[in-house]
Protein backbone atom coordinates (compact mmCIF):
# COMPACT_ATOMS: atom_id res chain seq x y z
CA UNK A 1 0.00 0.00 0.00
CA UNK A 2 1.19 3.43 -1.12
CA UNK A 3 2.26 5.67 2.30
CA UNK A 4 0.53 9.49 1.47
CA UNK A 5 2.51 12.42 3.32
CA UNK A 6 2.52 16.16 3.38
CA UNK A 7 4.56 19.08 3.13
CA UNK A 8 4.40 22.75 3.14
CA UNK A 9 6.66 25.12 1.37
CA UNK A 10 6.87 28.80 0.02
CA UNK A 11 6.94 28.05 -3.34
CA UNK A 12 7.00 25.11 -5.90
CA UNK A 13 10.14 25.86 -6.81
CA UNK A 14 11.39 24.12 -3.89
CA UNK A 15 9.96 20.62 -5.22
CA UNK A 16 12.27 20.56 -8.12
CA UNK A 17 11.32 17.80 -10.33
CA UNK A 18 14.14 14.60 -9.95
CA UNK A 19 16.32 16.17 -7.43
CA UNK A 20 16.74 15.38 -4.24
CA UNK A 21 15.40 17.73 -1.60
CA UNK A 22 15.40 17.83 2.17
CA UNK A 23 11.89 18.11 3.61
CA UNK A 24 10.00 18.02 6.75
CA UNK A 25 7.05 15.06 5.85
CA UNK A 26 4.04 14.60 7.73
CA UNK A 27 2.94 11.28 7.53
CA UNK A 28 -0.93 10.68 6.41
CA UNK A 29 -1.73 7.06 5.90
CA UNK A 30 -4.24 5.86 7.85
CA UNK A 31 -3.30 3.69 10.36
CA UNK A 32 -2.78 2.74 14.32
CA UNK A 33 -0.18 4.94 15.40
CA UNK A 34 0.24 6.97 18.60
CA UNK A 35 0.77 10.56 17.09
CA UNK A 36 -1.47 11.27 14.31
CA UNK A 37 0.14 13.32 12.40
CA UNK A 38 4.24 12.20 13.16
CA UNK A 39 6.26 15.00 11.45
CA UNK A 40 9.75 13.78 9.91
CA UNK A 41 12.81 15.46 7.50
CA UNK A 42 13.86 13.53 5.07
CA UNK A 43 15.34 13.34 1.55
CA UNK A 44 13.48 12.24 -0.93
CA UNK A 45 13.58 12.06 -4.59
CA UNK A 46 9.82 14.17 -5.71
CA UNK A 47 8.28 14.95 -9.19
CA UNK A 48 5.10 17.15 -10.03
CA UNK A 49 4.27 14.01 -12.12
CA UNK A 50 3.77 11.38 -9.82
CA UNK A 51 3.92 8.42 -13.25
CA UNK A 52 7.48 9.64 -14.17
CA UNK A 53 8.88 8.39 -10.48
CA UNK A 54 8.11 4.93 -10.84
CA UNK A 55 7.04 3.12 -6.89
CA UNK A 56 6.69 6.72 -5.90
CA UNK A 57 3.99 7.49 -2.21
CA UNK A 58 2.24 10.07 -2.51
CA UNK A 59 3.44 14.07 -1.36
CA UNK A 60 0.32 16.39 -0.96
CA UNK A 61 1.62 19.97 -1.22
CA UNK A 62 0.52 22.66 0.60
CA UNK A 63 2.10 26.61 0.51
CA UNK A 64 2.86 28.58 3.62
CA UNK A 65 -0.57 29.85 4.08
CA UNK A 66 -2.29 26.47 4.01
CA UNK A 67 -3.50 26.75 0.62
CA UNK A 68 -3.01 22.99 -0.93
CA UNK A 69 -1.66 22.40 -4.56
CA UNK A 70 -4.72 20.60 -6.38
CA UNK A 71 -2.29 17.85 -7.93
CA UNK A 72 -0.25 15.36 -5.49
CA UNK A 73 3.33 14.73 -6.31
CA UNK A 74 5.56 11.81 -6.43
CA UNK A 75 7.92 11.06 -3.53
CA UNK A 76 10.73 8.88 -2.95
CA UNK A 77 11.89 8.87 0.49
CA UNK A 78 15.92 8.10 0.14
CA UNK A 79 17.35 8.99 3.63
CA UNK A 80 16.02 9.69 6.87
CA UNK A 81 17.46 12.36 8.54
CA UNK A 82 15.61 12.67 11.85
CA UNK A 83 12.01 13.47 13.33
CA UNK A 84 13.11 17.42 13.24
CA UNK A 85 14.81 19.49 10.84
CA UNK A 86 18.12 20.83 12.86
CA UNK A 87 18.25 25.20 13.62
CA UNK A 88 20.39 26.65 11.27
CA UNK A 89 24.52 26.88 12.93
């Protein structure tokens, strides 16, 4: 079954399509779990079309004001890099 997360950014231009990006993932699928909504930053491997990142989940996209992209994206999940994303040095 195909995990579903979200994210929320400023702009699409930081999903840029077959790169590798480091993101802070909420996780959505439906399940038992403690937290609902765990929170985690990643990297992950995301396309605005889901079909050209074959055994892609599923990355709903939603802009600083809440406002939510009406087309998922693809995500591949390639390292995780802890539940937070670290302040900046």
């Amino acid at each position: 079954m195909a995990q579903e997360y979200l994210t929320f950014v400023e702009s699409l231009k930081d999903l840029p399509d077959g790169q590798e990006v480091e993101l802070t993932i909420k996780d959505l699928t439906p399940k038992d779990r403690r937290y609902k909504y765990e929170a985690r930053y990643v990297k992950a491997l995301v396309n605005s079309d889901p079909g050209k990142l074959p055994g892609s989940d599923t990355l709903w996209v939603r802009f600083r004001m809440g406002v939510l992209h009406p087309k998922p994206f693809g995500i591949k999940i390639t390292k995780e890099i802890g539940e937070f994303k670290p302040p900046a040095a």
